[in-house]
Protein backbone atom coordinates (compact mmCIF):
# COMPACT_ATOMS: atom_id res chain seq x y z
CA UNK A 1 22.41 32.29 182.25
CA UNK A 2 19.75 31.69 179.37
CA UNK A 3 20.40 32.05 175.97
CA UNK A 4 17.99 34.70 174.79
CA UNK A 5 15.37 34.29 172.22
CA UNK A 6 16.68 34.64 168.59
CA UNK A 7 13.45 36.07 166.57
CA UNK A 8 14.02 36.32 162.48
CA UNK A 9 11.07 38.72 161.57
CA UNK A 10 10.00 38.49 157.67
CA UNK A 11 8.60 41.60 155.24
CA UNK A 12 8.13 41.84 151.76
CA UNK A 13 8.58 45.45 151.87
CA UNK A 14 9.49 48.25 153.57
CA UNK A 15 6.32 50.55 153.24
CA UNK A 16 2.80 50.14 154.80
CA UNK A 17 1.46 49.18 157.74
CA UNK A 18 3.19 45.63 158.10
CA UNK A 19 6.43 47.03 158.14
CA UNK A 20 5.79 49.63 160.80
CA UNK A 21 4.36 47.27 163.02
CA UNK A 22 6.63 44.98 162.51
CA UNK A 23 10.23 47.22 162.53
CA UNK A 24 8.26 48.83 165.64
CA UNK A 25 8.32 45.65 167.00
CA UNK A 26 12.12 44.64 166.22
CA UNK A 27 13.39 47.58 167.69
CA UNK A 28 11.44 47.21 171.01
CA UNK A 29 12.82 43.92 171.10
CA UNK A 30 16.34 44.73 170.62
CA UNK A 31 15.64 46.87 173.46
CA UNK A 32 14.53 44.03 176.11
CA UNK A 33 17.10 41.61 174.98
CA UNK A 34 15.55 39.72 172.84
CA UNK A 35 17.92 38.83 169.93
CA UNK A 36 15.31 40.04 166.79
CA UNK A 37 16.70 40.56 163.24
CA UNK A 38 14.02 42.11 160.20
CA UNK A 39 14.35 40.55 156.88
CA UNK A 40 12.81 42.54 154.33
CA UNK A 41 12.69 41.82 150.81
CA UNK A 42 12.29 44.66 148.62
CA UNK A 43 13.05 48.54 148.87
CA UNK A 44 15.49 51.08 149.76
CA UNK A 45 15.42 49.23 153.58
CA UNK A 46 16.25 45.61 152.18
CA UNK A 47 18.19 43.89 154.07
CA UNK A 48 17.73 40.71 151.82
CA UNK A 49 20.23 40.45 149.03
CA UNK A 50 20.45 37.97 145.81
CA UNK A 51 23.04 39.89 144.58
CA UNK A 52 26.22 42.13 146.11
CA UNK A 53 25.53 44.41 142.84
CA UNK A 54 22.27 46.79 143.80
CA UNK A 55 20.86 46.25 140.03
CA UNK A 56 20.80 42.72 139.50
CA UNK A 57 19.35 42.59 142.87
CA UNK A 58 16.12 44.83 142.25
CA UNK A 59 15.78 43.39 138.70
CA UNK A 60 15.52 40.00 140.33
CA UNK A 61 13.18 40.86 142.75
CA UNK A 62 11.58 43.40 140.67
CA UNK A 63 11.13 40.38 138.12
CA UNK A 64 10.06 37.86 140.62
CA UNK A 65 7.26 40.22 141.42
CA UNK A 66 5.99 40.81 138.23
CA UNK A 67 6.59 36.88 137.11
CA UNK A 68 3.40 36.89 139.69
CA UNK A 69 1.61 39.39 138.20
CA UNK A 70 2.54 37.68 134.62
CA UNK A 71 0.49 34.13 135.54
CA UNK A 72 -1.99 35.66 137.55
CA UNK A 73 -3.37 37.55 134.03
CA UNK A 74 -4.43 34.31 132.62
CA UNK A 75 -7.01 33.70 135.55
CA UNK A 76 -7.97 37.60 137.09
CA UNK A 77 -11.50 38.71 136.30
CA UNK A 78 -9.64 42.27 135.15
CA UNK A 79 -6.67 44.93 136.24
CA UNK A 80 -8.57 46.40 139.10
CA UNK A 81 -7.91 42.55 141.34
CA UNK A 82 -4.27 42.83 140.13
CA UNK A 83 -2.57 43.95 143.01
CA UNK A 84 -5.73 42.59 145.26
CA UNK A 85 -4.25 39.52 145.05
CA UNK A 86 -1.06 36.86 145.13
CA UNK A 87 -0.58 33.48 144.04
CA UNK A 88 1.30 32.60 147.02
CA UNK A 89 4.23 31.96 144.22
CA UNK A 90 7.20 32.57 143.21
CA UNK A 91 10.14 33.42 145.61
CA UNK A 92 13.29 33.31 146.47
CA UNK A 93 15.50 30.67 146.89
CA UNK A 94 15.18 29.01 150.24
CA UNK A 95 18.87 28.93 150.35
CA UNK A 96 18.90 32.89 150.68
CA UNK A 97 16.79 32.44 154.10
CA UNK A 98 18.24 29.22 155.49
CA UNK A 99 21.32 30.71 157.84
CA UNK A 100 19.26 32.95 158.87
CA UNK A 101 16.16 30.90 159.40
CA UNK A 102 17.82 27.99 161.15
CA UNK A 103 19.59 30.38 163.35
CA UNK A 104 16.22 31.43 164.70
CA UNK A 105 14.52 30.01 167.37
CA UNK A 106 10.95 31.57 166.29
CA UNK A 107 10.00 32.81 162.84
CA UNK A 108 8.12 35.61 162.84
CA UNK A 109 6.16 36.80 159.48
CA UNK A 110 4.59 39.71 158.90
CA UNK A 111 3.84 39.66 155.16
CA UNK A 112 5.50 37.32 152.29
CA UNK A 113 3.92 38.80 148.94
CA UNK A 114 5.72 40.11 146.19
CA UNK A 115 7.71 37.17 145.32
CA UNK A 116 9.52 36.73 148.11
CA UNK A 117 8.79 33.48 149.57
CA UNK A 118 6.56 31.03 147.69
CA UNK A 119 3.65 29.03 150.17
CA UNK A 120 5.17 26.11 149.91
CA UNK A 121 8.54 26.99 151.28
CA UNK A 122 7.43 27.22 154.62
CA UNK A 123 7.56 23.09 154.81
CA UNK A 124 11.25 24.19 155.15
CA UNK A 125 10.73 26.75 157.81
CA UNK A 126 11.56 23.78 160.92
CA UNK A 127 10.45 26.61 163.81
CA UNK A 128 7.58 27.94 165.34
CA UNK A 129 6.24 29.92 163.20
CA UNK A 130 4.01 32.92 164.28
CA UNK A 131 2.06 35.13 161.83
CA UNK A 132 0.74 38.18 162.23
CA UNK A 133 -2.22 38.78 159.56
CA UNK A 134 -2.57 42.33 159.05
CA UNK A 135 -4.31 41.04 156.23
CA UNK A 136 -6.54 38.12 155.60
CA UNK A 137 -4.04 36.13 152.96
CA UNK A 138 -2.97 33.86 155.34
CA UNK A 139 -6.51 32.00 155.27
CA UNK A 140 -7.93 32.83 151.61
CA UNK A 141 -7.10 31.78 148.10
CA UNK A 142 -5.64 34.67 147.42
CA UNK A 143 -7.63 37.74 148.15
CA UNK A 144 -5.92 40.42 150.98
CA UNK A 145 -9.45 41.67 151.51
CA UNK A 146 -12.19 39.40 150.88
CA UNK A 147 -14.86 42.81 150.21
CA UNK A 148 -17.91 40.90 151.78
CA UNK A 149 -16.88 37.35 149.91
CA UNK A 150 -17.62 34.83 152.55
CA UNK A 151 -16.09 31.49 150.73
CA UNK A 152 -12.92 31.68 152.73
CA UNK A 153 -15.18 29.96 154.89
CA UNK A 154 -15.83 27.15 152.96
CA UNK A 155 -12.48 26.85 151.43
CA UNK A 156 -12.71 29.18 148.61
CA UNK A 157 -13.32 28.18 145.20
CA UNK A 158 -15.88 30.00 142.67
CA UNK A 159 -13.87 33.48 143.44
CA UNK A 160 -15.63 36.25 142.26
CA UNK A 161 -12.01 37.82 141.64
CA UNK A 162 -11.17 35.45 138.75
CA UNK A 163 -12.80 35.56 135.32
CA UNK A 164 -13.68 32.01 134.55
CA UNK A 165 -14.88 31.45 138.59
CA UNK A 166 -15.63 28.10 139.29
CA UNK A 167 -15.85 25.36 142.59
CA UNK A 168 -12.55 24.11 141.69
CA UNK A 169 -10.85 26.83 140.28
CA UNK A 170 -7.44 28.16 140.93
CA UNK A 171 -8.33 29.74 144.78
CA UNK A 172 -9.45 26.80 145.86
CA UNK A 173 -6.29 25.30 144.96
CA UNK A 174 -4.33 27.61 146.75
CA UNK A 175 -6.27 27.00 149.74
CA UNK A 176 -5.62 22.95 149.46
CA UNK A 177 -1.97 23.74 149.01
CA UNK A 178 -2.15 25.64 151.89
CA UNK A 179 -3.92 23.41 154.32
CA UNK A 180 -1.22 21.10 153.22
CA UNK A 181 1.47 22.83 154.61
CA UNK A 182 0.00 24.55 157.47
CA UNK A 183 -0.49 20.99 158.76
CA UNK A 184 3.16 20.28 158.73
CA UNK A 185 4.49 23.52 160.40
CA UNK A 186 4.02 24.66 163.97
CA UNK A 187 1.97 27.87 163.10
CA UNK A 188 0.40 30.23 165.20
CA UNK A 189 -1.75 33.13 163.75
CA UNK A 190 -2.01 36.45 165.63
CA UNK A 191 -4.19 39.10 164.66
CA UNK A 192 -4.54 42.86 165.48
CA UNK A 193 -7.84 43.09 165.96
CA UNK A 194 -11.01 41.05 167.27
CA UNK A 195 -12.18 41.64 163.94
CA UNK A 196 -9.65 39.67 162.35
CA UNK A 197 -9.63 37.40 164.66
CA UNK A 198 -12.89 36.34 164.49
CA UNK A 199 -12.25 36.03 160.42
CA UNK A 200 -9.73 33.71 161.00
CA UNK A 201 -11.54 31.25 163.54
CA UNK A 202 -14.08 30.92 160.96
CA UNK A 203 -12.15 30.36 158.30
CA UNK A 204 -11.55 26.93 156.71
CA UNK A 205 -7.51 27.08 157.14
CA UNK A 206 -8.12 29.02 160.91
CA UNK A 207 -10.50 27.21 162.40
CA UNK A 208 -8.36 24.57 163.91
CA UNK A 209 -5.38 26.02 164.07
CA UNK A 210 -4.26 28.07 167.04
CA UNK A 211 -5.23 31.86 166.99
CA UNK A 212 -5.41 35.10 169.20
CA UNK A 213 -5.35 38.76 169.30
CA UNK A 214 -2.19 41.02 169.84
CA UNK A 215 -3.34 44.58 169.23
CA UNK A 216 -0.68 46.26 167.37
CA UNK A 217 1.05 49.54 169.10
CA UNK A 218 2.94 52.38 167.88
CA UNK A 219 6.20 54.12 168.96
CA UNK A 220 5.37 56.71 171.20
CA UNK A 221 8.70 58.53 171.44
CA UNK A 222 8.02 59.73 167.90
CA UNK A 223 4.01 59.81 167.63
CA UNK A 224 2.97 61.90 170.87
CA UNK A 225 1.92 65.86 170.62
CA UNK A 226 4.18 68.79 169.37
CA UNK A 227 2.83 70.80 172.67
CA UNK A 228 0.88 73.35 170.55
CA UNK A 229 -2.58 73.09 170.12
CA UNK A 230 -4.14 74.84 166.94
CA UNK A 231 -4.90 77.98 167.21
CA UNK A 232 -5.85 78.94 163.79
CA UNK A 233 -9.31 79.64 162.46
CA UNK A 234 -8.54 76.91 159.34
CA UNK A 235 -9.55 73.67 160.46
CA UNK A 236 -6.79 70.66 159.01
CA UNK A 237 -8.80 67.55 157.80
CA UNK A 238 -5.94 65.13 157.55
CA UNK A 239 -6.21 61.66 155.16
CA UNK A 240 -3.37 58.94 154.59
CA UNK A 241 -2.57 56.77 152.33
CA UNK A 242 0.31 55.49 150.53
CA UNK A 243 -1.65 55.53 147.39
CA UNK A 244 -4.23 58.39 147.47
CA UNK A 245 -6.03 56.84 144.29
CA UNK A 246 -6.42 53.44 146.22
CA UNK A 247 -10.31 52.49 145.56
CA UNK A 248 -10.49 50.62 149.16
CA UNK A 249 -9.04 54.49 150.78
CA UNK A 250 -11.75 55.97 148.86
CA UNK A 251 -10.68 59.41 149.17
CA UNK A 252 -13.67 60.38 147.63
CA UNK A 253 -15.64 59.44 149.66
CA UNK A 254 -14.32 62.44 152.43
CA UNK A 255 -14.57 64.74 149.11
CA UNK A 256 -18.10 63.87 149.28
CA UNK A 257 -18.61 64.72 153.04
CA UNK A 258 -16.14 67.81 152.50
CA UNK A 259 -18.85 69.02 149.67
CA UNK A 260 -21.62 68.98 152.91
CA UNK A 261 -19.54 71.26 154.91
CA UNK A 262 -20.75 75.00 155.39
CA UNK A 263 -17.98 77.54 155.41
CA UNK A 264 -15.80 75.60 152.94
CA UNK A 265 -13.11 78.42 153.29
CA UNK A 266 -12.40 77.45 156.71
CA UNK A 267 -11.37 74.12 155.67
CA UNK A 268 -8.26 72.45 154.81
CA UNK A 269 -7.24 69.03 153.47
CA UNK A 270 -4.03 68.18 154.19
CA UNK A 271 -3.50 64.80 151.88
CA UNK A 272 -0.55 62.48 152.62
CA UNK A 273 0.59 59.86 150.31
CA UNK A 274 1.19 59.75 146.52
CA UNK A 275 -1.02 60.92 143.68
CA UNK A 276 -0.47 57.96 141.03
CA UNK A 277 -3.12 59.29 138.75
CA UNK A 278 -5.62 61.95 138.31
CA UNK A 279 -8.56 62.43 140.90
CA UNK A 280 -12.08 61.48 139.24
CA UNK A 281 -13.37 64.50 141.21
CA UNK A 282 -12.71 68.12 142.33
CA UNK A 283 -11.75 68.80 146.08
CA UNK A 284 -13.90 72.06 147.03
CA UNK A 285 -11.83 73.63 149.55
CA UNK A 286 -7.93 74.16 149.70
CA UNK A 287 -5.72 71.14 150.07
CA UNK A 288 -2.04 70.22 150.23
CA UNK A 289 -0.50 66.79 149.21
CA UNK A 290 2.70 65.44 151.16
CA UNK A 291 4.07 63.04 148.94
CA UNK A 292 7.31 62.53 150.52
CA UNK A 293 6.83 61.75 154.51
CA UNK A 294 8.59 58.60 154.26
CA UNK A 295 9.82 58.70 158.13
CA UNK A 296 8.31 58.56 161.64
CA UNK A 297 9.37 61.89 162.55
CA UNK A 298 8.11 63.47 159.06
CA UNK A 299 4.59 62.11 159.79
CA UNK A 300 4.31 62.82 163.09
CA UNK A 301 4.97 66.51 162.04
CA UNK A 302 2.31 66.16 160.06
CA UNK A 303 -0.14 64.51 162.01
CA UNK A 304 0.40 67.53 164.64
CA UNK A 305 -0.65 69.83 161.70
CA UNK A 306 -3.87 68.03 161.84
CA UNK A 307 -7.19 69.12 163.81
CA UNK A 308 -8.54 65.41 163.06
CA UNK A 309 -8.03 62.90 160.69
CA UNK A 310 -10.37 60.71 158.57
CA UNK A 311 -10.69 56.85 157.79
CA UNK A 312 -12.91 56.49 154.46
CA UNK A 313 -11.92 52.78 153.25
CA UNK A 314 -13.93 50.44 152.54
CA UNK A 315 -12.31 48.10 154.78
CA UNK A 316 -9.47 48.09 156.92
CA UNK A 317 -7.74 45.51 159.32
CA UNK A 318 -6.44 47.53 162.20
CA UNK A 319 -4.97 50.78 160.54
CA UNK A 320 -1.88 52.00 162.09
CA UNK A 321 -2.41 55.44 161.11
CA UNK A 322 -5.56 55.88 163.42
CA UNK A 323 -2.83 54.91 166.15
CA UNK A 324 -0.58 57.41 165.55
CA UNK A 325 -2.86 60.34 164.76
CA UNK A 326 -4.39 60.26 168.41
CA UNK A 327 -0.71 59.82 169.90
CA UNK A 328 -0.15 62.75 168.28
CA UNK A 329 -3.34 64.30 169.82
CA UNK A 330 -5.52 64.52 166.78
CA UNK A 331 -9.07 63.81 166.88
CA UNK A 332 -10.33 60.62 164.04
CA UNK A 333 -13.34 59.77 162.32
CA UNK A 334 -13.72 56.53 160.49
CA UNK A 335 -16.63 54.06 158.94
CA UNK A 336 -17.17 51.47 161.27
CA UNK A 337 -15.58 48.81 158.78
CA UNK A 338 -13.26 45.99 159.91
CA UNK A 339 -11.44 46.89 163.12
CA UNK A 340 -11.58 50.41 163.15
CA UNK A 341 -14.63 50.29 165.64
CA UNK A 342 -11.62 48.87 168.08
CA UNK A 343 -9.97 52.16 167.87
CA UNK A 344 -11.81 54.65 167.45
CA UNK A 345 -14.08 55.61 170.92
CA UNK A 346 -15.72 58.40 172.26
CA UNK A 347 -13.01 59.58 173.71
CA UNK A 348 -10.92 59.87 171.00
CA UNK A 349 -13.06 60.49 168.14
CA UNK A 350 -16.51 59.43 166.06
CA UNK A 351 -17.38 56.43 164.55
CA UNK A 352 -19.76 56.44 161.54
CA UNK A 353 -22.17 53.70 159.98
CA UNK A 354 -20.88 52.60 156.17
CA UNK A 355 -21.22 54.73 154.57
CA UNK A 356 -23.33 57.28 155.61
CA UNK A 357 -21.73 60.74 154.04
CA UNK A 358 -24.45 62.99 155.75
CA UNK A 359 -22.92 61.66 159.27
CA UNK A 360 -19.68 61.67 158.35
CA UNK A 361 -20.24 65.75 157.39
CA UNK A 362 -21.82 66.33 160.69
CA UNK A 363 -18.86 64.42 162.48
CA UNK A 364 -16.21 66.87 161.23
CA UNK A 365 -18.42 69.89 161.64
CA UNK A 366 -18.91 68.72 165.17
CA UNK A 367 -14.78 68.58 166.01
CA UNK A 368 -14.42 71.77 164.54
CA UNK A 369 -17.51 73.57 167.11
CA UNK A 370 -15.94 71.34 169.75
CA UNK A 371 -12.50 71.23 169.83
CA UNK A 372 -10.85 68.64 171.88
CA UNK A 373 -7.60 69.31 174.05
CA UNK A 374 -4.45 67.51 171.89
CA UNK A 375 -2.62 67.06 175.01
CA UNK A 376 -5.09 65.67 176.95
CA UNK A 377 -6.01 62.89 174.02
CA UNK A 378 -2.41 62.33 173.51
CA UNK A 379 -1.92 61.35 176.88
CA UNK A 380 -4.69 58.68 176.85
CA UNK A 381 -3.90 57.59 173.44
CA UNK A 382 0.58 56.90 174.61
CA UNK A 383 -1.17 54.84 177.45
CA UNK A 384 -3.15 52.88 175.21
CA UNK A 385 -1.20 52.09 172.34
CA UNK A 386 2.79 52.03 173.54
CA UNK A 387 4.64 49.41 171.39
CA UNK A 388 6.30 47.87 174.82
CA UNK A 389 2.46 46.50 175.26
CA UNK A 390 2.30 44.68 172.18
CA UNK A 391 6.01 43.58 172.54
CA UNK A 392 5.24 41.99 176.08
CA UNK A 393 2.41 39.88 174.20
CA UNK A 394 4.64 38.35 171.84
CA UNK A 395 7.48 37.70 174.19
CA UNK A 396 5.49 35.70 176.61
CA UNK A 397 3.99 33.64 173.26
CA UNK A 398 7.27 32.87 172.55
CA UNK A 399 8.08 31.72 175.31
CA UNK A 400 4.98 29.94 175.29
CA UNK A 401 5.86 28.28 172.14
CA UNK A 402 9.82 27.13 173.20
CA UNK A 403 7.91 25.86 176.37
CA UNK A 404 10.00 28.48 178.72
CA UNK A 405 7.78 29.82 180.59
């Protein structure tokens, strides 16, 4: 009988998109066989520890973090790149990871920020090593979203996110590092969307490394419809985000639209994620915020409350949420930005040019005078995006990489 596959799974944290995908993912594994264990470095799911005593643990990690944070002020152009981007350094101790690690047969990473594992530990990592981008890191010298900036092509250098930018400067020196140890690892990047994907074969650290798409999937035993379609004359205009200030969600951006709408008394916002400062506008129309749907079964309650849902960033890589929303039967309307044009289709919802507000008005009125049937997208939305899907792809590129196939 074969040995099954041991997978070690890696996550900085355990919010966002990464970690849903990639928990998701774990669990559908477990479920098949496959031998898959999620290390994740920081919050109230951690199952990384420096420490048996729960303080010294988050101080460490909290410190780690901000250690980051603490070099990257002498080179960021100002506060608002902060959190836009990592140094690829500090981390942990490799001798945290290394039972675990070379107990593994694959190593699986999802996201590595925070100051959990510093670039050049991966030398260490002797596995094949698969990583999902569900950002653009991986390939850049330290952006997560390079906002139009094409010199990840070229190598980087002359960021526009530092203040003294310049050919040499400190992101193309990531970069180098990089490309040093990505040519001494067996690494495979997978991507979520053709968007992506595309981003990384033309990228200088991409280019010649092996790449493909996976499209992510969601877990359909939680995310499918309630059975009750909406029957009230307020119409629920749903919006998530974990930060509902974040400039690349640009909430205000629907506020705008919102403003358009005729009959603002027939409207509802229903606003999930936290409020970490004051709004620099006024919402028109009444509004709730959810702060505190922090499981699957709390936001797919609240996705069932929804009539549709909108997508306002700026740019996006594949966003779960747009997944989810239609499992639960609710119609979506996005900016055609990053991979969101993969997602959302006629069928399911309307996809705006950037960043055309007057459309994006006419899009909502237009679900609300033509209502579609929540069972009927929920149906088509479970057959397209069931986790199992996603977790056949990587199981047969595992076994494509340990040559078992």
């Amino acid at each position: 009988m074969l040995k099954p596959i041991r997978v070690v799974h890696l996550s900085a944290s355990d919010n966002g998109g990464a970690f849903v995908v990639a928990q998701n993912l774990v669990n559908q594994m477990q479920s098949v066989g496959i031998v898959a264990e999620h290390l994740v470095f920081s919050g109230k799911k951690s199952t990384v520890k420096v420490s048996i005593f729960p303080i010294i643990d988050k101080l460490f990690k909290t410190g780690l973090h901000a250690f980051e944070k603490f070099i990257q002020l002498f080179y960021e152009k100002n506060k608002s790149v902060r959190f836009k981007f990592s140094l690829g350094k500090p981390g942990i101790p490799f001798f945290f990871l290394r039972r675990k690690l070379e107990s593994a047969d694959i190593i699986h990473i999802h996201w590595i920020n925070k100051g959990f594992i510093d670039i050049d530990e991966l030398r260490k990592f002797k596995k094949p090593i698969i990583w999902t981008c569900h950002d653009i890191w991986a390939v850049t010298g330290g952006c997560h979203l390079t906002n139009g900036c094409n010199q990840f092509m070229n190598g980087c250098g002359s960021c526009p996110m530092l203040s003294m930018p310049f050919p040499n400067d400190i992101s193309r020196q990531l970069v180098q590092k990089k490309d040093g140890v990505y040519k001494n690892i067996n690494l495979t990047f997978i991507s979520p969307s053709k968007w992506m994907d595309k981003n990384i074969a033309n990228s200088y650290l991409g280019k010649d490394r092996p790449h493909s798409v996976i499209t992510n999937g969601v877990n359909t035993k939680t995310y499918k419809h309630n059975g009750k379609e909406n029957e009230e004359d307020i119409f629920v205009i749903g919006f998530v985000a974990a930060n509902l200030n974040d400039e690349n969600k640009a909430l205000y951006r629907l506020i705008e639209a919102v403003k358009l709408l005729p009959d603002l008394h027939t409207f509802k916002l229903l606003l999930v994620g936290k409020k970490k400062g004051e709004f620099t506008f006024e919402i028109p129309c009444n509004y709730e915020i959810v702060s505190d749907a922090h499981t699957a079964d709390k936001m797919a309650e609240l996705y069932n409350k929804m009539d549709a849902m909108a997508v306002t960033s700026t740019l996006e890589t594949f966003p779960t949420t747009l997944m989810e929303a239609t499992c639960c039967g609710v119609s979506v309307i996005g900016f055609n930005v990053g991979g969101v044009g993969e997602l959302i289709i006629p069928f399911n919802g309307q996809l705006i040019a950037p960043f055309n507000i007057e459309a994006f008005a006419k899009g909502i009125q237009h679900f609300k005078e033509n209502r579609m049937e929540k069972a009927l997208l929920s149906k088509h939305s479970i057959e397209r995006y069931g986790i199992q899907k996603m977790a056949e792809s990587y199981i047969k590129l595992y076994n494509e990489k340990l040559n078992l196939l």
